[in-house]
PDB file of N, CA and C in Angstrom:
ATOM      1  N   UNK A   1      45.975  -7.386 -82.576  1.00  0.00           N
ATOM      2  CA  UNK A   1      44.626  -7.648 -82.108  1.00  0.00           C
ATOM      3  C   UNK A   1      44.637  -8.933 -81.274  1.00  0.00           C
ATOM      4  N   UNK A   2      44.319  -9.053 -80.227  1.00  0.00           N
ATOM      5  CA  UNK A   2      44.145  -9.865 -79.078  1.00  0.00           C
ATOM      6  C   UNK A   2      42.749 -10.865 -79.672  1.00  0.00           C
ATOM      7  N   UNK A   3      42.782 -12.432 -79.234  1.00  0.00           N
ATOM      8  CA  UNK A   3      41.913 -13.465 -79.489  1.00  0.00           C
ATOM      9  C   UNK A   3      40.845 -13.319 -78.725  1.00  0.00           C
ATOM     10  N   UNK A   4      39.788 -13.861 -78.719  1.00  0.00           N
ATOM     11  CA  UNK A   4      38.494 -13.915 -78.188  1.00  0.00           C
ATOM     12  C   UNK A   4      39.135 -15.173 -76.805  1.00  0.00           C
ATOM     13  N   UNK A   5      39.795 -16.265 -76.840  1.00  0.00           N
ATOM     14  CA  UNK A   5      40.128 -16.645 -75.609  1.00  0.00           C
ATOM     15  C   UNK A   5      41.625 -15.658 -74.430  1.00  0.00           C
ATOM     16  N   UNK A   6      41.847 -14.946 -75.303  1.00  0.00           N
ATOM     17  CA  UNK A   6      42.874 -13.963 -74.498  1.00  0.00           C
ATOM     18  C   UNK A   6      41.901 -12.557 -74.111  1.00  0.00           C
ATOM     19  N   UNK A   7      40.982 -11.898 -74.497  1.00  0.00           N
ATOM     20  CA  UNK A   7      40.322 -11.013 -73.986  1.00  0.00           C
ATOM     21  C   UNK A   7      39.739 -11.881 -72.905  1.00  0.00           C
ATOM     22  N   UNK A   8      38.775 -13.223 -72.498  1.00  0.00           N
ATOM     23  CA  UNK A   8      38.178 -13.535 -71.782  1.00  0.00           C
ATOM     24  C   UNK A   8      39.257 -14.302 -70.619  1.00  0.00           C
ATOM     25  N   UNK A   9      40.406 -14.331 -71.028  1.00  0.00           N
ATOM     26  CA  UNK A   9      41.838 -14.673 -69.397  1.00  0.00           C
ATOM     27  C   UNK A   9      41.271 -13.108 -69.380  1.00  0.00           C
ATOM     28  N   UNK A  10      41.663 -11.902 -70.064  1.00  0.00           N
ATOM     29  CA  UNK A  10      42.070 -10.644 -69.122  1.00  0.00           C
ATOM     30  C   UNK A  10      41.124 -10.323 -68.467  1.00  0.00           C
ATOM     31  N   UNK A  11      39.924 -10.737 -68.938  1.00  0.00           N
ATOM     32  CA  UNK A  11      38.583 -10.495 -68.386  1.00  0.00           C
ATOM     33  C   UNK A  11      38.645 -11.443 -66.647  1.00  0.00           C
ATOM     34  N   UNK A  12      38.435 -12.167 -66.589  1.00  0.00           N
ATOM     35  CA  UNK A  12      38.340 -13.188 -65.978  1.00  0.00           C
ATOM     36  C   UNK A  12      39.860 -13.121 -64.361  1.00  0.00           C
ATOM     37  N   UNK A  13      40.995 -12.336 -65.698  1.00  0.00           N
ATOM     38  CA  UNK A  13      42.294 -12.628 -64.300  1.00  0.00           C
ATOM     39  C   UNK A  13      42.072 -10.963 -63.783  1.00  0.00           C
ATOM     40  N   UNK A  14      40.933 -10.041 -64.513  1.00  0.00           N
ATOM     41  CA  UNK A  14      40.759  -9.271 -63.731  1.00  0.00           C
ATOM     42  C   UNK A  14      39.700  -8.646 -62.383  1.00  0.00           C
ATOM     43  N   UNK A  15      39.450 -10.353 -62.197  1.00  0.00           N
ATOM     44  CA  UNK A  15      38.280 -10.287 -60.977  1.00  0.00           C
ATOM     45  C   UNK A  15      38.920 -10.774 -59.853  1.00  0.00           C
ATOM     46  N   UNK A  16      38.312 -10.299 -58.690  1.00  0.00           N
ATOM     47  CA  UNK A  16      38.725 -10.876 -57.362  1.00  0.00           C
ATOM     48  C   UNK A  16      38.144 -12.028 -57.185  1.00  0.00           C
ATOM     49  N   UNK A  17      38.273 -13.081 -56.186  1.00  0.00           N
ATOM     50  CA  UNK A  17      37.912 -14.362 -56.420  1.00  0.00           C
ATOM     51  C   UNK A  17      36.737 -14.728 -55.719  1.00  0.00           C
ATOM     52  N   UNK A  18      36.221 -13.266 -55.251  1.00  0.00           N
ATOM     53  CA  UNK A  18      34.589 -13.619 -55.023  1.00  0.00           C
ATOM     54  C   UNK A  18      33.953 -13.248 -56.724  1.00  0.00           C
ATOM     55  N   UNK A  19      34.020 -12.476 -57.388  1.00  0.00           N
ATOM     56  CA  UNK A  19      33.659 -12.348 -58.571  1.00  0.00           C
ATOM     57  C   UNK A  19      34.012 -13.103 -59.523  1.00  0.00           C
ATOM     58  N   UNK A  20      35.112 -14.244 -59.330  1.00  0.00           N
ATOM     59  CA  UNK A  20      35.277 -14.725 -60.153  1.00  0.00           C
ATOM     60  C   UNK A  20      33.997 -16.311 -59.952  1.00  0.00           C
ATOM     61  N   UNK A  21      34.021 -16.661 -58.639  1.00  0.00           N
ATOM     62  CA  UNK A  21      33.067 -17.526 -58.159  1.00  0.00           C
ATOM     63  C   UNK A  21      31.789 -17.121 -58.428  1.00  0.00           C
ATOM     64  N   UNK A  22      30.949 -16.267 -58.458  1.00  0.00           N
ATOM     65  CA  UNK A  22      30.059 -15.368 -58.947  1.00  0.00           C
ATOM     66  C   UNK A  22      29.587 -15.460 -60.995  1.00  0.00           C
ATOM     67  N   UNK A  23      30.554 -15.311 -61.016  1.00  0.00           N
ATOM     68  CA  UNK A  23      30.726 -14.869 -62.670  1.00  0.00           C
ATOM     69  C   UNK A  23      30.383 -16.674 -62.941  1.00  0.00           C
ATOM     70  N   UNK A  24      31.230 -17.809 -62.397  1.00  0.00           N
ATOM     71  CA  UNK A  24      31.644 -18.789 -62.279  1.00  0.00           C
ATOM     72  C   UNK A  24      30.056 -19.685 -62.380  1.00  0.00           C
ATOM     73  N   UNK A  25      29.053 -19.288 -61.268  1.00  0.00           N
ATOM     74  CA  UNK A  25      27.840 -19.558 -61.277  1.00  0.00           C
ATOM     75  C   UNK A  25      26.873 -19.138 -62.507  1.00  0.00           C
ATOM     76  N   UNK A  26      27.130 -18.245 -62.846  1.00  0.00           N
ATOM     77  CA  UNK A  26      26.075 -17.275 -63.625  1.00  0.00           C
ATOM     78  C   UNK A  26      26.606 -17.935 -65.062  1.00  0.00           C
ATOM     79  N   UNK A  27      27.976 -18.817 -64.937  1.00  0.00           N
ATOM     80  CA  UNK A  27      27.472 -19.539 -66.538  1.00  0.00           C
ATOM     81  C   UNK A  27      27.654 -20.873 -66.305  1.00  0.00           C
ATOM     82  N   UNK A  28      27.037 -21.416 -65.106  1.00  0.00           N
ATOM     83  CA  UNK A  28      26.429 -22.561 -64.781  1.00  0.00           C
ATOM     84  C   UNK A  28      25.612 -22.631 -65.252  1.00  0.00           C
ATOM     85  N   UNK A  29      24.569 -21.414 -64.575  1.00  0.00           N
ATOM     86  CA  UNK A  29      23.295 -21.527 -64.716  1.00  0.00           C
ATOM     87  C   UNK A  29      23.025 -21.283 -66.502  1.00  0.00           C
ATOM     88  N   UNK A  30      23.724 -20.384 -67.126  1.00  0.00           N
ATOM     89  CA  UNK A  30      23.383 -20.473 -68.253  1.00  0.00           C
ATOM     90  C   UNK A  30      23.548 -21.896 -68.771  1.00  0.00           C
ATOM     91  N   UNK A  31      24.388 -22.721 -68.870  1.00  0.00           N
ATOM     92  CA  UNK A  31      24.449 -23.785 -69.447  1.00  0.00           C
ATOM     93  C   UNK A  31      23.130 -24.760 -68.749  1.00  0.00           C
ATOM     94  N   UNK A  32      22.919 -24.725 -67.473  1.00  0.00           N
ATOM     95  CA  UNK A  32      21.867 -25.342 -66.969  1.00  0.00           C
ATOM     96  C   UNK A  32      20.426 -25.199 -67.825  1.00  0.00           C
ATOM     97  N   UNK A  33      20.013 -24.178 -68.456  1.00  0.00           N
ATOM     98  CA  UNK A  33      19.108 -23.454 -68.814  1.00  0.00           C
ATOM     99  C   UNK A  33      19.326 -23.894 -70.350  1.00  0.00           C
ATOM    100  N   UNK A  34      20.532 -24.552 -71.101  1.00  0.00           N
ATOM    101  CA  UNK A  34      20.527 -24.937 -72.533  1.00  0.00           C
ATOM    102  C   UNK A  34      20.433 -26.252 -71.846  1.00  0.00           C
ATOM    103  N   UNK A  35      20.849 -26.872 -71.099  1.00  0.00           N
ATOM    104  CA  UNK A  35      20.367 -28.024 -71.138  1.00  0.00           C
ATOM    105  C   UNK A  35      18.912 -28.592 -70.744  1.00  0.00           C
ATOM    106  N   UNK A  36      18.316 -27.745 -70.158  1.00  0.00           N
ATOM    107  CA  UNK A  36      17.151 -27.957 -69.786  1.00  0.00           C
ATOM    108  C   UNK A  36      15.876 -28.110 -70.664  1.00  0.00           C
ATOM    109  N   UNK A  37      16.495 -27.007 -71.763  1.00  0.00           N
ATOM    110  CA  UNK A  37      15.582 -26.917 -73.049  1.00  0.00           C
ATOM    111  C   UNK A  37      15.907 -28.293 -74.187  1.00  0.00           C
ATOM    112  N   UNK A  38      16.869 -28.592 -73.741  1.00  0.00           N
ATOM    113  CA  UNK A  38      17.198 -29.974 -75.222  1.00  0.00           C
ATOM    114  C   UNK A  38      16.620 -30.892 -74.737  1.00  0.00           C
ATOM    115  N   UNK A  39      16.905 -30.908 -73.292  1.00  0.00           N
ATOM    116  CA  UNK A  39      16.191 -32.359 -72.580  1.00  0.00           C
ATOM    117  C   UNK A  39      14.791 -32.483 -72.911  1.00  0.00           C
ATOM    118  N   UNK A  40      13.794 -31.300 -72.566  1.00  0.00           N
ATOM    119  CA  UNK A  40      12.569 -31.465 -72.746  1.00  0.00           C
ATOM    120  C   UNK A  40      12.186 -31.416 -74.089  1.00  0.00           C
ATOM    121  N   UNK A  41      13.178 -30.948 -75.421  1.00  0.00           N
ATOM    122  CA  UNK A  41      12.668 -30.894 -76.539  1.00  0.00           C
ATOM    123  C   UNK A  41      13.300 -32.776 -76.839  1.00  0.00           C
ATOM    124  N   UNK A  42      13.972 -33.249 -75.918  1.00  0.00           N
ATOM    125  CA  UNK A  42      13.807 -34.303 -76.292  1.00  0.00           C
ATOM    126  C   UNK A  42      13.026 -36.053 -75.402  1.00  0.00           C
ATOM    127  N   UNK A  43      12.053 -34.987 -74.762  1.00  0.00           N
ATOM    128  CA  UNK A  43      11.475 -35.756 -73.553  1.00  0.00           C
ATOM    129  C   UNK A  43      12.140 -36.877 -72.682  1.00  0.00           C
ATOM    130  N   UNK A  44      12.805 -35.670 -72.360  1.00  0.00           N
ATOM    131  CA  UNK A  44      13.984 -36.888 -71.326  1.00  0.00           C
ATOM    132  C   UNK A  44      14.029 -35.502 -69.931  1.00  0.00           C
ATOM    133  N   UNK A  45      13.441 -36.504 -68.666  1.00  0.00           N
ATOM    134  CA  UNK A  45      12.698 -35.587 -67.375  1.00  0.00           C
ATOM    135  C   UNK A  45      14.319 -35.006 -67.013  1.00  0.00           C
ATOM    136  N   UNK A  46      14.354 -33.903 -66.400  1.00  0.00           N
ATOM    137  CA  UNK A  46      15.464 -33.231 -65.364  1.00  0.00           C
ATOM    138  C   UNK A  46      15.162 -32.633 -64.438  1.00  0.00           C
ATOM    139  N   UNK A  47      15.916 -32.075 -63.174  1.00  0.00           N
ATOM    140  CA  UNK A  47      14.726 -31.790 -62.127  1.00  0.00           C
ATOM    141  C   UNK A  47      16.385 -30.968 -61.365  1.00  0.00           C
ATOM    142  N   UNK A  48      16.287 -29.728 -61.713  1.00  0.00           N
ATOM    143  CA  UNK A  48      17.515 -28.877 -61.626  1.00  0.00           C
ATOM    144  C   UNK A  48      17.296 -28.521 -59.680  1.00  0.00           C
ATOM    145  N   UNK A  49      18.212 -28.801 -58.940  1.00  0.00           N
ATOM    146  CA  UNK A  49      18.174 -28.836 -57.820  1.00  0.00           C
ATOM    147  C   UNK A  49      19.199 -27.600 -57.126  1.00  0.00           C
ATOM    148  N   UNK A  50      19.263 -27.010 -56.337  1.00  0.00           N
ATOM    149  CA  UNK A  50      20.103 -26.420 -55.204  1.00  0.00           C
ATOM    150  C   UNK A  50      20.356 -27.240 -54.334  1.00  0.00           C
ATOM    151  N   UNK A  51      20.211 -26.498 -53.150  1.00  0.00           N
ATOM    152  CA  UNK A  51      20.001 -27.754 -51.409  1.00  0.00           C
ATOM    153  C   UNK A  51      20.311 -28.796 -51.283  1.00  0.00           C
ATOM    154  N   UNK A  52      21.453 -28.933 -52.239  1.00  0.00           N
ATOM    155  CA  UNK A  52      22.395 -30.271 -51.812  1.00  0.00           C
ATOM    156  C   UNK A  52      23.637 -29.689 -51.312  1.00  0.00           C
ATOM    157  N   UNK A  53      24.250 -31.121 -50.484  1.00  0.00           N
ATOM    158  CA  UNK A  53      25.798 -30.369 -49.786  1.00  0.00           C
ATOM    159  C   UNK A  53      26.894 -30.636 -50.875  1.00  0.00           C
ATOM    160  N   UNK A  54      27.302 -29.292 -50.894  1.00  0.00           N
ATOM    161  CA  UNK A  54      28.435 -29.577 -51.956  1.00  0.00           C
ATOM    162  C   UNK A  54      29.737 -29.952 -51.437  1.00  0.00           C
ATOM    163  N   UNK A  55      29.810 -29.985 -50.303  1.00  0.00           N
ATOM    164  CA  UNK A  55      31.220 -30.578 -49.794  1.00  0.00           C
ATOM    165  C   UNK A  55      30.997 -31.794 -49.711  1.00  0.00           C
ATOM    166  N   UNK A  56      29.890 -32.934 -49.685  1.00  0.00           N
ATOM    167  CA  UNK A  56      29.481 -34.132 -50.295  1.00  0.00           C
ATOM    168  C   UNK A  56      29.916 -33.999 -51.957  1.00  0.00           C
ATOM    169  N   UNK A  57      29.456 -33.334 -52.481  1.00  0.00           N
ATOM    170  CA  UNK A  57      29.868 -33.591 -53.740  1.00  0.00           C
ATOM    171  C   UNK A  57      31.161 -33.650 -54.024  1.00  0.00           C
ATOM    172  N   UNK A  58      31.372 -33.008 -53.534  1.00  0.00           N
ATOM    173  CA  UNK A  58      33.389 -32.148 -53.731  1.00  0.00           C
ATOM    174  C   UNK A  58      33.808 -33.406 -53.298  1.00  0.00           C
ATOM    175  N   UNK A  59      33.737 -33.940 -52.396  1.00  0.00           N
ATOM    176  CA  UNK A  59      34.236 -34.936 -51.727  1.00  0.00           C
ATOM    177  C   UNK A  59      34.078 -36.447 -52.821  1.00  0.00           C
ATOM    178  N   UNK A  60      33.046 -36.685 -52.779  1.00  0.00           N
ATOM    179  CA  UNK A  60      32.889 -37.811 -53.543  1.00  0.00           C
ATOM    180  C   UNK A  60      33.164 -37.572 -54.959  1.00  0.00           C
ATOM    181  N   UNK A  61      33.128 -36.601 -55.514  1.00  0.00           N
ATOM    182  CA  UNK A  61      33.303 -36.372 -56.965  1.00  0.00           C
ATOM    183  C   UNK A  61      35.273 -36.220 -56.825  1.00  0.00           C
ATOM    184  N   UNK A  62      35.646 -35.839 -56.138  1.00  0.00           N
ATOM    185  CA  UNK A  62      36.838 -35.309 -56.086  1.00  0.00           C
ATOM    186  C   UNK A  62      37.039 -34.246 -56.664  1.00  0.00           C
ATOM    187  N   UNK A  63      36.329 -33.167 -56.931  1.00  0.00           N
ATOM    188  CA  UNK A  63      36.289 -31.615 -57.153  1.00  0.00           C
ATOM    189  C   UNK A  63      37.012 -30.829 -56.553  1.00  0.00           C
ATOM    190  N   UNK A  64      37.760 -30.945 -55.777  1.00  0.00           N
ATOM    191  CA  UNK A  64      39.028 -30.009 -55.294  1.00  0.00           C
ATOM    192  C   UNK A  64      40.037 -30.811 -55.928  1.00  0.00           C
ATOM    193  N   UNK A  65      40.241 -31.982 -56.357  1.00  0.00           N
ATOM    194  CA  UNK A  65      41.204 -31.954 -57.299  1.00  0.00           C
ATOM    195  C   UNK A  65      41.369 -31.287 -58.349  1.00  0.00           C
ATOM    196  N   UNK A  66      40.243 -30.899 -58.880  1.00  0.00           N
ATOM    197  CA  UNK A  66      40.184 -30.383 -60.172  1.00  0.00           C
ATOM    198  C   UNK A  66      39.763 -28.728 -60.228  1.00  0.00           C
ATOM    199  N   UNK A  67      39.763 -28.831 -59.316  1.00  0.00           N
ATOM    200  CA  UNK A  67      39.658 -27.266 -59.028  1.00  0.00           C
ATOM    201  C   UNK A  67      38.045 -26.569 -59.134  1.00  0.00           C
ATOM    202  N   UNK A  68      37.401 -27.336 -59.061  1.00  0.00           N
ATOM    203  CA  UNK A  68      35.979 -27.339 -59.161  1.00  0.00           C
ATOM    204  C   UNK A  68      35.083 -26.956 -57.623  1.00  0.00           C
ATOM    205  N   UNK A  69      33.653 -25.922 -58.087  1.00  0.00           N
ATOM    206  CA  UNK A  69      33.418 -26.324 -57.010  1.00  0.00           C
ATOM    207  C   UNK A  69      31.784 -26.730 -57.605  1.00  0.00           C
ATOM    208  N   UNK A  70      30.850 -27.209 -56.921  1.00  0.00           N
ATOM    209  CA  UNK A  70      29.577 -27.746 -57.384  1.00  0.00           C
ATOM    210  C   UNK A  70      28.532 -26.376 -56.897  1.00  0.00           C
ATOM    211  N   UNK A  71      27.617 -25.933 -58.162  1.00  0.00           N
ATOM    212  CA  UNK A  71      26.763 -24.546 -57.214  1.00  0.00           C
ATOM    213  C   UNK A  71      25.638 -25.315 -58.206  1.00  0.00           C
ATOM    214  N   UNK A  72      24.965 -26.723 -58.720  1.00  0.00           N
ATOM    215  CA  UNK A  72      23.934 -26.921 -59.074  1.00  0.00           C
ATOM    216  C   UNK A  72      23.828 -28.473 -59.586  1.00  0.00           C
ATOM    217  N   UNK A  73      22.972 -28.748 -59.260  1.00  0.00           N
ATOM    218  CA  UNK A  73      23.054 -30.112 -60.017  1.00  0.00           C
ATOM    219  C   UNK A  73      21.889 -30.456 -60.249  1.00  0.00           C
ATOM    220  N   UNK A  74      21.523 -31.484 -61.757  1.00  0.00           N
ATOM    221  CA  UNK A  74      20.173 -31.535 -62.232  1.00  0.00           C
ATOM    222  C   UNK A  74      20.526 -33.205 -62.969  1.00  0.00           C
ATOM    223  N   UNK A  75      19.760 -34.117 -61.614  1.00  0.00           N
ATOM    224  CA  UNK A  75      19.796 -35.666 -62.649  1.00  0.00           C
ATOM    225  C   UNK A  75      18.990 -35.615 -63.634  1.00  0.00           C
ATOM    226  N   UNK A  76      18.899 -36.621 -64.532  1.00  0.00           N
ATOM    227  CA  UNK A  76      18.638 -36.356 -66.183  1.00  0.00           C
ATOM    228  C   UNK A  76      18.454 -37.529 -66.312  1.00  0.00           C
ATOM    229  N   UNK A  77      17.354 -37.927 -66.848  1.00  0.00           N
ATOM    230  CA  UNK A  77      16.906 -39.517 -66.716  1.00  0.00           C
ATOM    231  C   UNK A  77      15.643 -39.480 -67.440  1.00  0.00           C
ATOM    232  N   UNK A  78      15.026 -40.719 -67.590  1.00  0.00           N
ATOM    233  CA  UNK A  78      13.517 -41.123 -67.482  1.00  0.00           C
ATOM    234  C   UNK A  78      12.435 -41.645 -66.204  1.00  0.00           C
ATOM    235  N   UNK A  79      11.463 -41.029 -65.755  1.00  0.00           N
ATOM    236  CA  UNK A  79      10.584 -41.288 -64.500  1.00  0.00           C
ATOM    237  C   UNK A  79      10.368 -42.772 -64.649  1.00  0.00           C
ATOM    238  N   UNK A  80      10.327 -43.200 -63.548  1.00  0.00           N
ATOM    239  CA  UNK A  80       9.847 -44.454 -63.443  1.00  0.00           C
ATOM    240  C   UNK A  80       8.204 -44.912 -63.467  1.00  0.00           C
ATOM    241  N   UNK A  81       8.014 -45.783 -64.873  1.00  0.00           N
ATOM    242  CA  UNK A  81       6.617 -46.144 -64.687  1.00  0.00           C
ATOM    243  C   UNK A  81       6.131 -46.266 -63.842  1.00  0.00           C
ATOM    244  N   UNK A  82       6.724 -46.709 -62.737  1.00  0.00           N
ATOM    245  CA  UNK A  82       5.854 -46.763 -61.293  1.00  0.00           C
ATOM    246  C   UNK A  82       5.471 -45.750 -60.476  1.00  0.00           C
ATOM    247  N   UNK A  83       5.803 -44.130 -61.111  1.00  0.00           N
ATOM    248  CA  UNK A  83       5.780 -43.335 -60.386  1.00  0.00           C
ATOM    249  C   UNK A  83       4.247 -43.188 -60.561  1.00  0.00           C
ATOM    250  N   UNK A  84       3.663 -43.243 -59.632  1.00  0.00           N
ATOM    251  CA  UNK A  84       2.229 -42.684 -59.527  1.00  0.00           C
ATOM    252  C   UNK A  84       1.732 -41.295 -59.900  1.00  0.00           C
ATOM    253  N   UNK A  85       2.431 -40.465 -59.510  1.00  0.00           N
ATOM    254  CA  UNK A  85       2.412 -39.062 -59.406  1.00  0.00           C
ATOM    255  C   UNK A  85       2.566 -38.437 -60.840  1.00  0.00           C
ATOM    256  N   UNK A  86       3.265 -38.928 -61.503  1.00  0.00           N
ATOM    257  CA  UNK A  86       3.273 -38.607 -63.146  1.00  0.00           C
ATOM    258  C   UNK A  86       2.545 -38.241 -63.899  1.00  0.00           C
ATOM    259  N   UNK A  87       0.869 -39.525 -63.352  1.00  0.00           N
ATOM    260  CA  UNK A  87      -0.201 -39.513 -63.954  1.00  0.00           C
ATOM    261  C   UNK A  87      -1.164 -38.524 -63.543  1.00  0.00           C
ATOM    262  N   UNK A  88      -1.007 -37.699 -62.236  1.00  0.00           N
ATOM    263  CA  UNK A  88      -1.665 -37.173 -62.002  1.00  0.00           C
ATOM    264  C   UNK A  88      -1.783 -35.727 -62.449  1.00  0.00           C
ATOM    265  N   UNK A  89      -3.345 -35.320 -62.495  1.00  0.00           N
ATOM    266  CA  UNK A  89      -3.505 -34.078 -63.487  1.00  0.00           C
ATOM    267  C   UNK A  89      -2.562 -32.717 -62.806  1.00  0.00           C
ATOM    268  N   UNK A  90      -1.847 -31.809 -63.594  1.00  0.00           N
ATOM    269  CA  UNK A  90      -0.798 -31.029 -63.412  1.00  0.00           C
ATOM    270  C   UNK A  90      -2.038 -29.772 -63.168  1.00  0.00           C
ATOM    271  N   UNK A  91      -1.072 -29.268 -62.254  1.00  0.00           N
ATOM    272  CA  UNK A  91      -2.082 -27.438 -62.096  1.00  0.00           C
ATOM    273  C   UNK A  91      -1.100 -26.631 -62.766  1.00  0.00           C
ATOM    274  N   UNK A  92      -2.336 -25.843 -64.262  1.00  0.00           N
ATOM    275  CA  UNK A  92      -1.444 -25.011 -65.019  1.00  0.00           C
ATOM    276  C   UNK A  92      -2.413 -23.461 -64.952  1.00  0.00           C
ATOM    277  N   UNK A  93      -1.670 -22.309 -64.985  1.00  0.00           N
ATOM    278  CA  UNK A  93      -2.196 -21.189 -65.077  1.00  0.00           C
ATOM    279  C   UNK A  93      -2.213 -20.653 -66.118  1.00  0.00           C
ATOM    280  N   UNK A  94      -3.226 -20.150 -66.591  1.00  0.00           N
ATOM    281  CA  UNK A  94      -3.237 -19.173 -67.780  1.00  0.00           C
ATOM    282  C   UNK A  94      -2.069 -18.193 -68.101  1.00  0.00           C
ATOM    283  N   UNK A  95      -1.752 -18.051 -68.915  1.00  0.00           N
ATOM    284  CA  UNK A  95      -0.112 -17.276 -69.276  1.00  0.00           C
ATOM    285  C   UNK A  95      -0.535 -16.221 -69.180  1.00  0.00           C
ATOM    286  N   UNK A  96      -1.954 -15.593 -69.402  1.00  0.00           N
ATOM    287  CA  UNK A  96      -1.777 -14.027 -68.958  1.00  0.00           C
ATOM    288  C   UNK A  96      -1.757 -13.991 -67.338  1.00  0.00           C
ATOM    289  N   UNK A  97      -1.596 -14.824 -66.491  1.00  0.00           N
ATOM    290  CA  UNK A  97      -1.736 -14.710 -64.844  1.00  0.00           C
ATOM    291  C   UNK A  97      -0.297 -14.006 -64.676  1.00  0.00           C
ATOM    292  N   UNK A  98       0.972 -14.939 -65.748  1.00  0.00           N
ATOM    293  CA  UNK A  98       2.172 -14.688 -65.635  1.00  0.00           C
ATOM    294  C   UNK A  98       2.929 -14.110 -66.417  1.00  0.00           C
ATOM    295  N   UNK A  99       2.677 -13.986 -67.458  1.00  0.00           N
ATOM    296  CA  UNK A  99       3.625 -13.519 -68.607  1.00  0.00           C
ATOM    297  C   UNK A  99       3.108 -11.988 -68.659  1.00  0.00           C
ATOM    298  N   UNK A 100       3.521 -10.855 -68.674  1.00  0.00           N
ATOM    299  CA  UNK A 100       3.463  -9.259 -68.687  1.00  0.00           C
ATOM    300  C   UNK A 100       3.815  -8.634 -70.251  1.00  0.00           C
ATOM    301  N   UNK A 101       3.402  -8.463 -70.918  1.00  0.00           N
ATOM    302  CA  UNK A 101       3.886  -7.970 -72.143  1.00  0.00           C
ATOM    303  C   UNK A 101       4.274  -6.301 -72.725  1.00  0.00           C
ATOM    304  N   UNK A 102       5.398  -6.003 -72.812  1.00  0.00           N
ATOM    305  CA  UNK A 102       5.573  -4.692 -72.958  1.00  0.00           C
ATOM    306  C   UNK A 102       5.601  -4.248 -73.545  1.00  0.00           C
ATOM    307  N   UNK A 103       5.140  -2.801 -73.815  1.00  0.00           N
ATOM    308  CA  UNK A 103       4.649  -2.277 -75.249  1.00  0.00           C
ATOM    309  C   UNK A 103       5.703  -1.183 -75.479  1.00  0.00           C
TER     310      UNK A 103
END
């Protein structure tokens, strides 16, 4: 019987290396999405971004050394008291506008 880290090499050495870049993202984002929830269950702001250049990152991080490439990034901090905008009242929608429930 084969290990749970040897099924996921055969898994993994059996993708082409657009699927493996692919696959590669999709548990970014999952981990993005556990971190997003601890942060706010522990009121500490994050602000999960795209539309940055990742060959800036790669570059300054040195991520082609490591074989890395960057598909997200989310700073993780506290807002600055001075932010004005903080205080201002938030526009929220009623959850039945958005949430669909299936029967």
């Amino acid at each position: 019987m084969i290990g749970y880290a040897d099924s996921m090499k055969m898994y993994i050495n059996s993708m082409d290396d657009a699927a493996k870049i692919n696959w590669g993202k999709n548990q970014a984002y999952i981990s993005l999405g556990t971190v997003l929830a601890v942060a706010a269950e522990m009121r500490i702001d994050t602000c999960p971004m795209e539309g940055f250049d990742p060959f800036k990152f790669t570059e300054i991080l040195d991520l082609e050394a490591k074989n890395l490439t960057p598909v997200l990034a989310l700073p993780i901090g506290y807002r600055s008291v001075e932010d004005v905008h903080s205080r201002e009242l938030k526009v929220r929608k009623e959850k039945e506008n958005f949430i669909v429930r299936m029967s």
